[in-house]
Protein backbone atom coordinates (compact mmCIF):
# COMPACT_ATOMS: atom_id res chain seq x y z
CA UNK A 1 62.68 -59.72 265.19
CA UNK A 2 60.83 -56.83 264.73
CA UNK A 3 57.58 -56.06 267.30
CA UNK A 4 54.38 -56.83 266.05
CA UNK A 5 52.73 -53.01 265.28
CA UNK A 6 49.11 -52.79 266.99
CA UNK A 7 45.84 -52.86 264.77
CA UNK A 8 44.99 -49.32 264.03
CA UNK A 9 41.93 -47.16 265.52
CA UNK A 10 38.78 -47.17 263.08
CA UNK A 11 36.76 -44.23 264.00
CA UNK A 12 33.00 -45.69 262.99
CA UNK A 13 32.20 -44.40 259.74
CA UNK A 14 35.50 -46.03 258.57
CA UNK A 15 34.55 -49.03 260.37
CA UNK A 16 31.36 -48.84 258.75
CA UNK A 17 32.22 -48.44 255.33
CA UNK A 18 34.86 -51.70 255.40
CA UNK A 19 32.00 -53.84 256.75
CA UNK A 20 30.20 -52.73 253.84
CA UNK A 21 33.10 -53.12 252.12
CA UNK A 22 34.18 -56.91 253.22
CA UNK A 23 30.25 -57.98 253.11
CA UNK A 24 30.46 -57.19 249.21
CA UNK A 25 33.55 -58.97 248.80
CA UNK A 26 31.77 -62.16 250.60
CA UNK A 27 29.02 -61.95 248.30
CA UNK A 28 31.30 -61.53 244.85
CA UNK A 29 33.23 -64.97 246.10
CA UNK A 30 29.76 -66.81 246.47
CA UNK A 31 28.84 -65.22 243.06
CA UNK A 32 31.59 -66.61 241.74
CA UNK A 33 31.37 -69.87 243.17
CA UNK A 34 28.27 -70.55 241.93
CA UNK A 35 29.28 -69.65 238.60
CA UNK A 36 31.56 -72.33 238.50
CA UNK A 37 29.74 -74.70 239.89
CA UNK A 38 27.08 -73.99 237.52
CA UNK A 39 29.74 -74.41 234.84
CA UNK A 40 31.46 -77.37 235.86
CA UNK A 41 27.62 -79.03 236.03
CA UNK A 42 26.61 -77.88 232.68
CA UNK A 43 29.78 -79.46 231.40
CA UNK A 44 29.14 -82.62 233.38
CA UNK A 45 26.06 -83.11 231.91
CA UNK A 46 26.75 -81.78 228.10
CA UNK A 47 29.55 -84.60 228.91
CA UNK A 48 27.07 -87.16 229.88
CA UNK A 49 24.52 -86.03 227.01
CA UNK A 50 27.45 -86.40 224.32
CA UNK A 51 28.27 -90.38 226.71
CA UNK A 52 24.73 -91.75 225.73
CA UNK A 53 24.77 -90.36 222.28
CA UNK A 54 27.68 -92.10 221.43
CA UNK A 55 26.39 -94.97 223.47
CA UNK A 56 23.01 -95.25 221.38
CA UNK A 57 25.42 -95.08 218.14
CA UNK A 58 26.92 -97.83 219.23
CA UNK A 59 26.83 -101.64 219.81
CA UNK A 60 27.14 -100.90 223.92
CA UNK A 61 25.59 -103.35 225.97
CA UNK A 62 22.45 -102.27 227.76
CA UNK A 63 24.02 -102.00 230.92
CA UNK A 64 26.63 -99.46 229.56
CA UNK A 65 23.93 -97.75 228.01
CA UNK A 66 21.62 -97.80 231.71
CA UNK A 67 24.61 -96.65 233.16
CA UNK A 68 25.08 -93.56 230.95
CA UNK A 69 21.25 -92.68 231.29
CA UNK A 70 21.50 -92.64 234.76
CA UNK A 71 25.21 -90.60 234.60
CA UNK A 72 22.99 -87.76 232.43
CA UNK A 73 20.17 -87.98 234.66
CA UNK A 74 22.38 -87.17 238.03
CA UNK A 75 23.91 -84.92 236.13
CA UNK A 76 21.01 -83.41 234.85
CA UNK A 77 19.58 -83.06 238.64
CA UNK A 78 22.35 -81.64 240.07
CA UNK A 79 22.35 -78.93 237.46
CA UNK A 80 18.67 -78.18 238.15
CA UNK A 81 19.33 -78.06 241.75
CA UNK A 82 22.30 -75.27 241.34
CA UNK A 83 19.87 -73.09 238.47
CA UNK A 84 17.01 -73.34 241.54
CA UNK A 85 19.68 -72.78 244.19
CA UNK A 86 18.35 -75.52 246.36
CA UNK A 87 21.67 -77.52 245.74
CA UNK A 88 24.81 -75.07 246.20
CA UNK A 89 24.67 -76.18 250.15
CA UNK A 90 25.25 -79.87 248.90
CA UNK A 91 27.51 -79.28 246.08
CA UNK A 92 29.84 -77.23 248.66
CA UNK A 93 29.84 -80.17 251.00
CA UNK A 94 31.08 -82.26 248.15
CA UNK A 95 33.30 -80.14 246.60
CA UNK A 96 34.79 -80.47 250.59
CA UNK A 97 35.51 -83.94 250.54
CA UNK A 98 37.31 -83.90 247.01
């Protein structure tokens, strides 16, 4: 096995600069999170918009149809609450359990 080599010295300005440099890579991964959770709720709710469409086409029963309202309107929320930023808190804890 070989030894484990010992972290290198940073002088400051080195240490400095990949602080910097790891506090902008944090911030591009949250970016990027909420991007996609932005995207995955516009789909969910262009999803549930195209569910009670069909729905009000249809011969559903009014429960089905209650059901898909409400679907579009949780759906509709949660993608108000991520464009406000209020929600990406909640949506992480979610995404957690999954």
């Amino acid at each position: 096995m070989a030894e484990a080599m010992p972290a290198p010295t940073l002088d400051d300005e080195t240490a400095a600069a990949l602080t910097l440099f790891n506090t902008y890579v944090e911030a591009d991964r949250e970016r990027r999170k909420r991007e996609q959770a932005l995207t995955k709720a516009e789909r969910a709710k262009d999803d549930a918009a195209a569910a009670v469409r069909s729905l009000d086409s249809s011969q559903a029963s009014a429960a089905e149809k209650t059901a898909a309202e409400a679907a579009y309107r949780e759906a509709a929320e949660t993608l108000k609450r991520l464009r406000d930023g209020t929600g990406q808190k909640e949506q992480s804890d979610e995404g957690a359990d999954e």
